[in-house]
Protein backbone atom coordinates (compact mmCIF):
# COMPACT_ATOMS: atom_id res chain seq x y z
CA UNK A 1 20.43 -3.20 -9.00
CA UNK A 2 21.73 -0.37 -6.75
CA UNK A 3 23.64 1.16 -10.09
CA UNK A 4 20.97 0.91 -11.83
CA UNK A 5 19.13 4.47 -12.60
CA UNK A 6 15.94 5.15 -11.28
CA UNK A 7 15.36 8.83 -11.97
CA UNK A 8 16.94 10.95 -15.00
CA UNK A 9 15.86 14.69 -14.70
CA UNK A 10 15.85 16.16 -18.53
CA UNK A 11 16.48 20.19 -17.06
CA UNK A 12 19.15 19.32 -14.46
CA UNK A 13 20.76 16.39 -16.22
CA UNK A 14 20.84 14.53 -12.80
CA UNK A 15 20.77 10.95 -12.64
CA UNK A 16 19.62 8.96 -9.32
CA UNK A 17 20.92 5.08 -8.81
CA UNK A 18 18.93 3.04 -6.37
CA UNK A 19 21.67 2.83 -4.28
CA UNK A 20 21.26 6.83 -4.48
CA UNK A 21 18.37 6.87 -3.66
CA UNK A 22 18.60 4.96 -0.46
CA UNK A 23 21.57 6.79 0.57
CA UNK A 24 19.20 9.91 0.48
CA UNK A 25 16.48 8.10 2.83
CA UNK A 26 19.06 7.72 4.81
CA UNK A 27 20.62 11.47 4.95
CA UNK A 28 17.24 12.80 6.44
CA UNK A 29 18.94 12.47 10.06
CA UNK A 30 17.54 13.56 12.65
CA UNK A 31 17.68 17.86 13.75
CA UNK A 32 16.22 19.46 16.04
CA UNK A 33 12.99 19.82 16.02
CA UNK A 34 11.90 16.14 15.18
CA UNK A 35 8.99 15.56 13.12
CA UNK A 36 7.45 12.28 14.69
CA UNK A 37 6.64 9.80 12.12
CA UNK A 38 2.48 9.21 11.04
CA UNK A 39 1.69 12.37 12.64
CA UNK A 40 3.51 14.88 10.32
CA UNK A 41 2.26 16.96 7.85
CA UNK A 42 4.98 17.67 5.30
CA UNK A 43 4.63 20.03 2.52
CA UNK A 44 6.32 19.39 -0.68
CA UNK A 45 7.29 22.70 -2.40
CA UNK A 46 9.95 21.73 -4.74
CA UNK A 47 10.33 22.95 -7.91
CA UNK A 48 12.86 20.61 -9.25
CA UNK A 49 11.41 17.32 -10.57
CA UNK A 50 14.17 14.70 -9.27
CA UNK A 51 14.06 16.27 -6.47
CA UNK A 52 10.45 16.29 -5.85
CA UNK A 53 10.26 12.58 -6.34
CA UNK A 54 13.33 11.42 -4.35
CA UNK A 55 12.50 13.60 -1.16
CA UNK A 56 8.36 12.06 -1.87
CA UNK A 57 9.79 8.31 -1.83
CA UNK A 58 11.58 8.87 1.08
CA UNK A 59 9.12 10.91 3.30
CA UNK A 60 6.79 8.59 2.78
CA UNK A 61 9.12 5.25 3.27
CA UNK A 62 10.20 6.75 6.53
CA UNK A 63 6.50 6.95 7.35
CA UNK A 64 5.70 10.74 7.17
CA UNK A 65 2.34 12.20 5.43
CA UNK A 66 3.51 14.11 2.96
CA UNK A 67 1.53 17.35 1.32
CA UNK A 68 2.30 18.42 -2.75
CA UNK A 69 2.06 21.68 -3.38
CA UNK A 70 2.56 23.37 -6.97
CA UNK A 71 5.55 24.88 -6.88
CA UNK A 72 4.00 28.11 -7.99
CA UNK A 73 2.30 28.65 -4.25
CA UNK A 74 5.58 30.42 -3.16
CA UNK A 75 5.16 33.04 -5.28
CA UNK A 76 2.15 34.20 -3.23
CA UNK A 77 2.84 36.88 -1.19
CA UNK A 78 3.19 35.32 2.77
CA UNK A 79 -0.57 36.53 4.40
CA UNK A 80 -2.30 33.91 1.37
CA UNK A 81 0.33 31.54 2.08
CA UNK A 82 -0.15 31.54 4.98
CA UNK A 83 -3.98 31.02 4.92
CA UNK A 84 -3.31 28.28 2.32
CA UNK A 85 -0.49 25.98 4.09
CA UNK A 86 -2.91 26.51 7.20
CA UNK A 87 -5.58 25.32 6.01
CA UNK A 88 -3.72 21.64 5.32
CA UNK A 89 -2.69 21.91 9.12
CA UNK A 90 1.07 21.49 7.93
CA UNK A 91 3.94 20.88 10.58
CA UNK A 92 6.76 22.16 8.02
CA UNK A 93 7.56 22.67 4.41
CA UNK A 94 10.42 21.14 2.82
CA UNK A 95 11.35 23.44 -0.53
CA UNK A 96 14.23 23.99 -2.76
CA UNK A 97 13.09 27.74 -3.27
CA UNK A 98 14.15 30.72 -0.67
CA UNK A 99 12.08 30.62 2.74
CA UNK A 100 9.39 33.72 2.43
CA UNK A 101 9.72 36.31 5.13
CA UNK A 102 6.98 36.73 7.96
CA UNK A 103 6.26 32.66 7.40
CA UNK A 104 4.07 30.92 10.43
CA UNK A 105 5.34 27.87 9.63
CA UNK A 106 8.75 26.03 9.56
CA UNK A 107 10.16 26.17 6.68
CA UNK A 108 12.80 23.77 5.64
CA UNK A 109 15.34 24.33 2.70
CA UNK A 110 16.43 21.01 0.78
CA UNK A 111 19.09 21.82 -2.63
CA UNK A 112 19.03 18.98 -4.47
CA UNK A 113 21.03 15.77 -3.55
CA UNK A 114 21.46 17.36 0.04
CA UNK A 115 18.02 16.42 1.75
CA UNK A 116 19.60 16.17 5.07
CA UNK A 117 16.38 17.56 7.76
CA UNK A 118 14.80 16.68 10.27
CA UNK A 119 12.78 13.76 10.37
CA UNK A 120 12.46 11.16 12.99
CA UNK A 121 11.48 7.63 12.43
CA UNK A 122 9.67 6.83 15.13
CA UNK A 123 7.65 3.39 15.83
CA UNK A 124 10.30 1.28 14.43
CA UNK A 125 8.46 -1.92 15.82
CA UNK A 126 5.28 -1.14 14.31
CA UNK A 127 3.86 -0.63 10.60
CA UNK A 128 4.56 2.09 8.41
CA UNK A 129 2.00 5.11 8.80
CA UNK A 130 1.78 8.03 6.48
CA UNK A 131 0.81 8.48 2.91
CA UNK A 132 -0.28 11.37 1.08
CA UNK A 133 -2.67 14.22 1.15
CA UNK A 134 -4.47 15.52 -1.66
CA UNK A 135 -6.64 18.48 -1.59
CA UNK A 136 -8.30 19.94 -4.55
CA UNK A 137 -11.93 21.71 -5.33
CA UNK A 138 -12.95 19.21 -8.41
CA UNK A 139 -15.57 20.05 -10.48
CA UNK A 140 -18.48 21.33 -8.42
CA UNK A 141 -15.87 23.79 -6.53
CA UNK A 142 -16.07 22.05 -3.38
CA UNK A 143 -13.10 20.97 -1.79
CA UNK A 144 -12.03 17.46 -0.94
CA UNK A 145 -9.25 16.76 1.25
CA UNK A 146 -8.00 12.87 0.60
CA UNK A 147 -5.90 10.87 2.71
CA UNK A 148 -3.96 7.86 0.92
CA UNK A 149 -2.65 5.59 2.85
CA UNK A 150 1.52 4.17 1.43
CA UNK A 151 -0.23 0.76 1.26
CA UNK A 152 -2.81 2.25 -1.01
CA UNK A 153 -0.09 4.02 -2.91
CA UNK A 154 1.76 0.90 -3.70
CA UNK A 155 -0.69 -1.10 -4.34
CA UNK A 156 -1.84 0.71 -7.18
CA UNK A 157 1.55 1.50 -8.18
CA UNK A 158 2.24 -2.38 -8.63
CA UNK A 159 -1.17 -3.15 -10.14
CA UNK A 160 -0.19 0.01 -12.93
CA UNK A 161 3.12 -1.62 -13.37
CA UNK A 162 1.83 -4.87 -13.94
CA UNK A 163 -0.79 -3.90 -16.03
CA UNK A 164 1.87 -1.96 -18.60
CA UNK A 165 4.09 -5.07 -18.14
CA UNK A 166 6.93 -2.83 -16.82
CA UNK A 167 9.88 -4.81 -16.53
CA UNK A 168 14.03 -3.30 -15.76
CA UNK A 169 14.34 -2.90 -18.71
CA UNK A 170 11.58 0.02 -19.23
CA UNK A 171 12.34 3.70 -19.30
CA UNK A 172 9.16 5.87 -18.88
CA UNK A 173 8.74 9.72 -19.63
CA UNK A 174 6.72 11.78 -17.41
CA UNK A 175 5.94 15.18 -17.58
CA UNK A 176 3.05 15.54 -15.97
CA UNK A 177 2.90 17.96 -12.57
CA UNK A 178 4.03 16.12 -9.91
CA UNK A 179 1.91 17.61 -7.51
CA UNK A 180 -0.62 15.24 -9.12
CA UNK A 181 -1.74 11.62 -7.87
CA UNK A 182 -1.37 10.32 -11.36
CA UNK A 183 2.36 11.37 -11.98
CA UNK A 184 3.28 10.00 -8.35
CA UNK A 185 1.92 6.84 -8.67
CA UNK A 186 1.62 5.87 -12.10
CA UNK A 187 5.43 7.36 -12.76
CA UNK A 188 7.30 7.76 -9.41
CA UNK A 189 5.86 4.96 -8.00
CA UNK A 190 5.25 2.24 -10.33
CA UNK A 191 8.86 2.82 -11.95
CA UNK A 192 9.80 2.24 -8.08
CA UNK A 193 7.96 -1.27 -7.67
CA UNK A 194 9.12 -2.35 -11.33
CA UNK A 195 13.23 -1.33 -10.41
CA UNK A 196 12.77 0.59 -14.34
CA UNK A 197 13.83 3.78 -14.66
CA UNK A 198 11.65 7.25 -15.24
CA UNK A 199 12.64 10.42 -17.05
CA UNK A 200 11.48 13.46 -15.75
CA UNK A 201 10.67 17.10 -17.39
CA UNK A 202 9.12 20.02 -15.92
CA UNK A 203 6.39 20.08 -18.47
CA UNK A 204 5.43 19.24 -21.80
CA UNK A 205 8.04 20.40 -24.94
CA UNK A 206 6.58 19.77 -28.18
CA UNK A 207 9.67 21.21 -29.63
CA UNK A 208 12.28 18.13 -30.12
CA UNK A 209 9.98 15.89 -28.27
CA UNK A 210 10.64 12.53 -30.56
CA UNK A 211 14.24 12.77 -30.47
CA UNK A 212 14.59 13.06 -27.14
CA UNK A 213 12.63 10.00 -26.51
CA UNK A 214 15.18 8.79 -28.41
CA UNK A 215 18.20 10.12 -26.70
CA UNK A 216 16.90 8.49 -23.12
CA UNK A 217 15.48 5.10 -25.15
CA UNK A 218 12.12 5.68 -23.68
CA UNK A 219 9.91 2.96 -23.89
CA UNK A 220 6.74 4.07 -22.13
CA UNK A 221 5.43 7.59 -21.98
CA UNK A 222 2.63 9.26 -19.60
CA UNK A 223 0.36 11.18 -20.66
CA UNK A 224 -3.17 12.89 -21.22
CA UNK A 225 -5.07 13.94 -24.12
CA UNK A 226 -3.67 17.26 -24.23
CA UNK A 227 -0.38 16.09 -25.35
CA UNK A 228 -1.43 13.32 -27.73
CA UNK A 229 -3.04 15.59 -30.16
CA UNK A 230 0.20 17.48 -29.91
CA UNK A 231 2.05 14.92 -31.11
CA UNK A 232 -0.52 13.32 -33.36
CA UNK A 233 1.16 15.59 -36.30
CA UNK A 234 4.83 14.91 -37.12
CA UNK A 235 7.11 18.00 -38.13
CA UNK A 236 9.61 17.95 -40.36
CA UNK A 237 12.22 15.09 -39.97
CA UNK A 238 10.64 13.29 -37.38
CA UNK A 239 10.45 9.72 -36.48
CA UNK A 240 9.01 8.14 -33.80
CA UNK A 241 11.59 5.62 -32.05
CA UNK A 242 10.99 2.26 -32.19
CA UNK A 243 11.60 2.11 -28.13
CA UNK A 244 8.03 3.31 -27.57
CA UNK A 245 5.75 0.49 -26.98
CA UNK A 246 2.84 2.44 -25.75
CA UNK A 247 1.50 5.92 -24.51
CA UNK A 248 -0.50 6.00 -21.48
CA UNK A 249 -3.53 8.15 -21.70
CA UNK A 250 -4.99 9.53 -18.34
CA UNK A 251 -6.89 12.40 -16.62
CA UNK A 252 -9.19 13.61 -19.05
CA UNK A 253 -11.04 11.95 -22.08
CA UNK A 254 -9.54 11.15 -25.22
CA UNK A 255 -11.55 11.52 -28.13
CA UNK A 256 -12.12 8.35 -29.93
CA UNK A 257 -11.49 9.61 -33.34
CA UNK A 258 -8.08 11.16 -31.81
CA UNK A 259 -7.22 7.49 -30.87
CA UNK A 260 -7.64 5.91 -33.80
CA UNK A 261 -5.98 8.50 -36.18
CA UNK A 262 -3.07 8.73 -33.79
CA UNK A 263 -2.65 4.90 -33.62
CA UNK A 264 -2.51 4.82 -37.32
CA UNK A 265 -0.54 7.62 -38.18
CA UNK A 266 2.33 7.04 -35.44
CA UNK A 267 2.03 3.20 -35.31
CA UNK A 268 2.01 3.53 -31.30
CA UNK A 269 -0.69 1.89 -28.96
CA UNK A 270 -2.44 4.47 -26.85
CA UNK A 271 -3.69 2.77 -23.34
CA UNK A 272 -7.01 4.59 -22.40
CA UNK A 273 -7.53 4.46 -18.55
CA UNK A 274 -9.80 6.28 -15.69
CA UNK A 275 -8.50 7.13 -12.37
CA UNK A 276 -9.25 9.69 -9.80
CA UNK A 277 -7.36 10.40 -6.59
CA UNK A 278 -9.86 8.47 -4.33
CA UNK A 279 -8.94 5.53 -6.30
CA UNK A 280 -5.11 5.91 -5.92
CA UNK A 281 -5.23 7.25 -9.58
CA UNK A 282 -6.53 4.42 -11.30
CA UNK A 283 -9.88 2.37 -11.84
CA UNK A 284 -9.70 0.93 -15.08
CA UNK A 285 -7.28 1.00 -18.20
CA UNK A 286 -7.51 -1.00 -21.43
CA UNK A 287 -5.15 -4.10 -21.97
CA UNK A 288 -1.97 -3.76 -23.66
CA UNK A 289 -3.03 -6.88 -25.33
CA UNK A 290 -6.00 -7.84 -26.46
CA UNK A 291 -8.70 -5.91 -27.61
CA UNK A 292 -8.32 -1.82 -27.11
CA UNK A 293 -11.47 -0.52 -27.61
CA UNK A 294 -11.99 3.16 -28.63
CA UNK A 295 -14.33 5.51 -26.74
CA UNK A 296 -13.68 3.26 -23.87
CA UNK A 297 -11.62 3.15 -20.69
CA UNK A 298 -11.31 -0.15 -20.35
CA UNK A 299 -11.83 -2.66 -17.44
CA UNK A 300 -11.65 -2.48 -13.75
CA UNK A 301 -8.19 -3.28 -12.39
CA UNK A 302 -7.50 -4.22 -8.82
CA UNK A 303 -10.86 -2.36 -7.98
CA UNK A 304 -15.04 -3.57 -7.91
CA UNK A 305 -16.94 -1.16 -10.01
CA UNK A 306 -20.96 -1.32 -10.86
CA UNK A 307 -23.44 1.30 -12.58
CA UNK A 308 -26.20 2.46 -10.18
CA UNK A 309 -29.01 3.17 -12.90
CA UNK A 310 -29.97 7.06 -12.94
CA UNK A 311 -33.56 7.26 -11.84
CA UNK A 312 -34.95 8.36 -15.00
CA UNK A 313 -32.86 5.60 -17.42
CA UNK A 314 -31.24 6.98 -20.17
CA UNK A 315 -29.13 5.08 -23.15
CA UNK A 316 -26.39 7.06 -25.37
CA UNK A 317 -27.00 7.02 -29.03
CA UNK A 318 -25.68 3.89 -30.50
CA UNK A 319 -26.18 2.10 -27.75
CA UNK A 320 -28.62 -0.48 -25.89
CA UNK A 321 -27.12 0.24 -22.41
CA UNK A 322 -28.36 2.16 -19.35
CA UNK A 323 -26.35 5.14 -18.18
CA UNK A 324 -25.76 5.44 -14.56
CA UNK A 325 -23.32 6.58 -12.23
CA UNK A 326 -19.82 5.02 -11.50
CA UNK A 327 -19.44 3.43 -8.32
CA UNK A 328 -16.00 1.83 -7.09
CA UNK A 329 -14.75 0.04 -4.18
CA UNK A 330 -11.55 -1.68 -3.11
CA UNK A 331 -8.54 -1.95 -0.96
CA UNK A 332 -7.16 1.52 -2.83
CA UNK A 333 -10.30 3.26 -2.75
CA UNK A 334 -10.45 5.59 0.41
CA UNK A 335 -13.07 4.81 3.20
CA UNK A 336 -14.06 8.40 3.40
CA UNK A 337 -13.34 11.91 2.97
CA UNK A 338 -10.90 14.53 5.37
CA UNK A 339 -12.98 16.90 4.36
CA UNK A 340 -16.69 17.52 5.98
CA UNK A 341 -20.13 18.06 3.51
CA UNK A 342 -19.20 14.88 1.87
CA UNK A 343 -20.46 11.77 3.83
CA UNK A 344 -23.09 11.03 0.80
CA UNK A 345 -21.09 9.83 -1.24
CA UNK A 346 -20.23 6.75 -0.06
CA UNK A 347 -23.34 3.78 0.82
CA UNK A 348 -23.49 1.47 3.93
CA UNK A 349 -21.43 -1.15 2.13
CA UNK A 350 -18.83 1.02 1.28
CA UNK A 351 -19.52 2.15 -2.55
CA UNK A 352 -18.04 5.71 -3.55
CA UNK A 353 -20.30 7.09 -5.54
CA UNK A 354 -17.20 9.03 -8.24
CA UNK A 355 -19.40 11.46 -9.47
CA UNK A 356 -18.70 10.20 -13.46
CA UNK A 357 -21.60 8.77 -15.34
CA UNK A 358 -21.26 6.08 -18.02
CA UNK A 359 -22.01 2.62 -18.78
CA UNK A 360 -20.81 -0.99 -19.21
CA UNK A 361 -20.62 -2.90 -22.99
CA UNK A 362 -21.23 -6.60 -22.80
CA UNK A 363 -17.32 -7.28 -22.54
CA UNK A 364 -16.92 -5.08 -19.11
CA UNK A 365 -15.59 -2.43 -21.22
CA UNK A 366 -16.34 0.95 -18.78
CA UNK A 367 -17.74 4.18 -21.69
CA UNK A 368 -18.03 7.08 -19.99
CA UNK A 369 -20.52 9.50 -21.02
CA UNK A 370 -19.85 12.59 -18.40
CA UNK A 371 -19.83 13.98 -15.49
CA UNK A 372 -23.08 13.50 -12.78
CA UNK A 373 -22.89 17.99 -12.65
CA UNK A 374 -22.56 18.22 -16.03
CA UNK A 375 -25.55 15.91 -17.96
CA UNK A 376 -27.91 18.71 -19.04
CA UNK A 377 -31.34 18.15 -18.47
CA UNK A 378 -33.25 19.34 -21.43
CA UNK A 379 -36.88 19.59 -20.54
CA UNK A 380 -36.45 16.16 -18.80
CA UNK A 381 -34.30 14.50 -21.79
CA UNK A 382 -30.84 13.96 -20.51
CA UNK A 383 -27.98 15.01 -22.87
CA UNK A 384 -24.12 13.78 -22.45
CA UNK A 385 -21.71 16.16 -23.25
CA UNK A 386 -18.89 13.97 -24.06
CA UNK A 387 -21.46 12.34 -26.81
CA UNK A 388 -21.39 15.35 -28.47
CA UNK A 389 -17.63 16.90 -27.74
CA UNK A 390 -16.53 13.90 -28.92
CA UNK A 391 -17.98 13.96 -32.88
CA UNK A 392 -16.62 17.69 -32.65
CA UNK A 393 -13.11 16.67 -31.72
CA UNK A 394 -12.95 14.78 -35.09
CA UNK A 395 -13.28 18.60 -37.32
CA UNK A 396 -9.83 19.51 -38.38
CA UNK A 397 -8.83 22.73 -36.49
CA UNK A 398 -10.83 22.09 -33.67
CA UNK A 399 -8.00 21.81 -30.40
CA UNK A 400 -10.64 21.62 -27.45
CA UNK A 401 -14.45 21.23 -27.57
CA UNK A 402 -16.76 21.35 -24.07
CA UNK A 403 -20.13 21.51 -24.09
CA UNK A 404 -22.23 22.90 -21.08
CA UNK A 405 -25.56 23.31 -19.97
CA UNK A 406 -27.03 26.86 -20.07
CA UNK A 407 -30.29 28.13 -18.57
CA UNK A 408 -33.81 28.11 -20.83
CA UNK A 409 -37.25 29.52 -20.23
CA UNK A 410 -38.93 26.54 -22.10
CA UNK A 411 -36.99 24.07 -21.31
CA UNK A 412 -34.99 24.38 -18.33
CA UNK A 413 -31.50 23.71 -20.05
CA UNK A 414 -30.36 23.85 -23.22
CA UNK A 415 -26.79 22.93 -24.74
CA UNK A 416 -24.06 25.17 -25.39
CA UNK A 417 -21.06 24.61 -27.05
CA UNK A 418 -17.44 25.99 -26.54
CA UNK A 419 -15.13 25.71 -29.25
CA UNK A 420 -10.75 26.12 -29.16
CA UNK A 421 -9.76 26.73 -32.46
CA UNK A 422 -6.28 25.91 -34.29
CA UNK A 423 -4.40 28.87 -35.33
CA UNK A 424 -4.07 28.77 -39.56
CA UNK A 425 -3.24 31.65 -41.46
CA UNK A 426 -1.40 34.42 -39.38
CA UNK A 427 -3.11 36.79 -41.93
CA UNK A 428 -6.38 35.90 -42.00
CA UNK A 429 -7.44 34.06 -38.74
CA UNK A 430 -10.84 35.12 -38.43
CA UNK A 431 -11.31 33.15 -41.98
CA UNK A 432 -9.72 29.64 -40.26
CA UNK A 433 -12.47 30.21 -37.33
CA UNK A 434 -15.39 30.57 -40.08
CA UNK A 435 -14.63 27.09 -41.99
CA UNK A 436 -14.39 25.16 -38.62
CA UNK A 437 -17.81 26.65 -37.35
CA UNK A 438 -18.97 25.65 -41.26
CA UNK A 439 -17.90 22.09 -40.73
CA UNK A 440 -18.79 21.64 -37.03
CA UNK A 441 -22.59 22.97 -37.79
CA UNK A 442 -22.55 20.77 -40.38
CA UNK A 443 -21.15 17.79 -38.81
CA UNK A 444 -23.92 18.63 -35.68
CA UNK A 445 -26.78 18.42 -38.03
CA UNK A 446 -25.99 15.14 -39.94
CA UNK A 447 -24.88 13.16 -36.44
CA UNK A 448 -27.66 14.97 -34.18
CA UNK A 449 -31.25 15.42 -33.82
CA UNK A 450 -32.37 18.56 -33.49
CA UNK A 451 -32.87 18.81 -29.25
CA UNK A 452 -29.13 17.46 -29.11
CA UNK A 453 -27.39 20.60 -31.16
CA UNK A 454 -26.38 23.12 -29.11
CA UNK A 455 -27.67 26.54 -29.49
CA UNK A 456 -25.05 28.93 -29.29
CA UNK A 457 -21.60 27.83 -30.28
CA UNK A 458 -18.74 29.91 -28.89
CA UNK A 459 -15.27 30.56 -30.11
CA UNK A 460 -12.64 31.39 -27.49
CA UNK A 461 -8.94 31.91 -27.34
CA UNK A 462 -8.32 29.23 -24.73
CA UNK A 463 -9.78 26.50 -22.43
CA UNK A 464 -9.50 27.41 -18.97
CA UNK A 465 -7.66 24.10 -17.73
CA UNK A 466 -6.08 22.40 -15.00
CA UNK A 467 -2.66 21.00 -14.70
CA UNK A 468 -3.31 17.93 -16.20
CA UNK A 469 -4.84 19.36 -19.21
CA UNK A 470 -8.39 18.93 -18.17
CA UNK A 471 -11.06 21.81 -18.89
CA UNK A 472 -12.77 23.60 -16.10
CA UNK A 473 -16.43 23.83 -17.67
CA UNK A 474 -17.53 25.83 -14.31
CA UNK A 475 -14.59 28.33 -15.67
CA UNK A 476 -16.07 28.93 -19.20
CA UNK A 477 -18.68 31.60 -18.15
CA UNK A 478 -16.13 33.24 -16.25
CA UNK A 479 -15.26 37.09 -17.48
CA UNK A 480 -11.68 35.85 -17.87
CA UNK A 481 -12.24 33.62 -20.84
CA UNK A 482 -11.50 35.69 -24.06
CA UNK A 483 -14.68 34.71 -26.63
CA UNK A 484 -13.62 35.44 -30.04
CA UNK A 485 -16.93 34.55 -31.68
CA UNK A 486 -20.31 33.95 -30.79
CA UNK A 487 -23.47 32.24 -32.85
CA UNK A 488 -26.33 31.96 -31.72
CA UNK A 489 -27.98 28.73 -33.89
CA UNK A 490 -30.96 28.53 -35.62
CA UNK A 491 -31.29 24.93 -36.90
């Protein structure tokens, strides 16, 4: 196995054997001065994909708790980098990108296949420490700092890679940020466990996308909702390889209409999951055998997951069963949070309460209907966004749909809806955004009653979203977010 290829970088054109890749564990010798292993904070600034993902295996082999940080951070000028890397209480940065002047903290330069640095394994005799360290704001803006245990982190990564069947043989495609959970687990990681390999791009290219799955033979891809209605359409001369045996849909939901018209057109399964970085990155994830069911995200794997019934019960359209909020526990699932303000979200027994609301079908099939901060509360009759972005989704034209609750004399709150439109014609735009309001109004009416449609519908130029591809509703209102149209409905 040591020849065989574990990492294939698509910019760089570098290839890493196994045998490489323990070669390079091996080259982080130790310098002066020592970082002491399971008490280290390393940052991961590193720009280069392969690179990123050997030097993240090894850190956290040797034991080290290792930091991701976008890439983009060392752009900032050094006072706000500062106040950022010390706020993760970092012992050093390992980067492929030029040390910034007037740094306060050690900065260590790494060019790819040369990660020789100082690191010291210390503890031999004992178990491996470290992990990773997550920090990010989520949706109600306040920040969570997460500790995940390398246990935790291959755990999952073997539960992912037996779920998807992964075998030697496999070659996945990744380009989702690294920085992420769900690109270092459910790629780097779970490609590690398997012994596959895993191709590696900066981002997502639309342009030439199908034939260079087929140049690498990829069999498995990664990625989120964003990118599957990208490829949903194929351009001229296009074929999709017969290599591909799935797509792997994470980190935001996927329309079920999308599903179903991608499946059909492309002939490719699409494997709908839910994760979140206090799980390890994933919860649940629909079989790649049996049945696939759209609109949901499948069943628990490797995890215990009930609905705690929302104190006022409410049931989705279409449905007999009670929404309530997600709640997961499990060897993956972290105990608690780094950060303080947070304690209430987990019970006496151990439940983390994950914030996402939904229910459970007769079959253990999860459907998620939204997020706890973003049902809207309409004169005490609770609406679910996704219910509605997801019948919008299904209007040709329409790229991105979030709805979000806005403020009401009568009623308290009152639904609003955001709309991304397609470009058409470059000389007549403004008449591509009128038929798409025409149809969506329409399609609101006939699948809606009347205190479900929103009342304003609002065009903009773009979603505000994260890495991953998912929207930041708490973003819309901002003064940043170019509107295009606005109509106020009168239904």
């Amino acid at each position: 196995m040591g020849d065989a290829r574990y990492l294939i970088g698509v910019q760089s054109g570098r290839e890493v054997t196994y045998l490489e890749l323990a070669l390079h564990m091996q080259a982080w010798h130790v310098e002066p001065p020592p970082l002491t292993r399971g008490v280290s904070r390393i940052g991961l600034l590193i720009s280069d994909p392969v690179e990123f993902a050997v030097t993240f295996v090894s850190l956290v082999a040797l034991g080290h708790w290792v930091v991701p940080l976008d890439p983009t951070l060392a752009n900032l000028a050094p006072p706000e980098l500062n106040e950022r890397l010390g706020a993760l209480h970092l012992t050093s940065v390992v980067s492929d990108q030029p040390a910034p002047s007037d740094l306060g903290i050690q900065w260590r330069s790494v060019e790819p296949g040369q990660g020789r640095h100082a690191v010291q394994e210390a503890d031999s005799g004992g178990p491996v420490a470290g992990g990773v360290i997550l920090s990010s704001s989520g949706t109600s803006g306040i920040p969570k700092v997460v500790m995940l245990a390398s246990r935790q982190l291959l755990e999952t990564a073997w539960l992912v890679a037996r779920h998807n069947e992964l075998a030697v043989t496999d070659v996945g495609f990744n380009p989702l940020p690294l920085w992420h959970i769900n690109a270092q687990v459910v790629g780097v990681l779970a490609t590690l466990v398997a012994g596959s390999s895993l191709v590696l791009d900066d981002r997502f290219h639309r342009t030439g996308f199908w034939t260079k799955m087929e140049h690498y033979g990829v069999t498995w891809i990664n990625a989120v909702p964003a990118i599957i209605a990208r490829l949903m359409i194929l351009r001229d001369n296009e074929a999709v390889p017969e290599s591909v045996r799935f797509i792997r849909s994470a980190s935001a939901p996927l329309a079920p209409a999308l599903l179903v018209e991608f499946e059909r057109m492309l002939k490719v399964p699409v494997i709908e999951t839910y994760g979140m970085t206090e799980a390890a990155s994933q919860i649940c994830a629909n079989p790649l055998w049996g049945p696939r069911k759209s609109g949901s995200v499948g069943k628990p794997v490797g995890v215990e997951l009930r609905i705690r019934p929302l104190e006022v019960a409410s049931t989705p359209s279409g449905t007999e069963s009670v929404v309530g909020e997600v709640e997961i526990r499990g060897s993956s699932v972290i105990k608690r949070y780094e950060s303080a303000g947070l304690e209430d979200r987990f019970d006496e027994q151990g439940w983390l309460k994950t914030g996402d609301q939904g229910y459970l079908d007769g079959d253990g099939y999860l459907y998620l209907v939204g997020r706890t901060d973003d049902v809207i509360n309409r004169g005490g009759e609770k609406i679910f966004p996704r219910e509605i972005e997801n019948v919008v989704l299904v209007v040709n034209g329409v790229a991105n749909a979030a709805v979000i609750a806005i403020a009401d004399d009568v009623f308290g709150q009152v639904p609003a809806l955001y709309l991304q439109v397609r470009p058409g014609s470059a000389d007549d735009p403004g008449n591509r955004i009128e038929s798409v309001l025409f149809e969506v109004r329409a399609l609101l009416e006939q699948r809606f009653a009347k205190p479900m449609r929103p009342v304003e519908i609002i065009v903009v130029e773009s979603m505000p979203v994260h890495a991953t591809g998912k929207i930041q509703k708490r973003m819309l209102t901002h003064e940043s977010v170019v509107v295009l149209k606005r109509l106020a409905m009168t239904w």
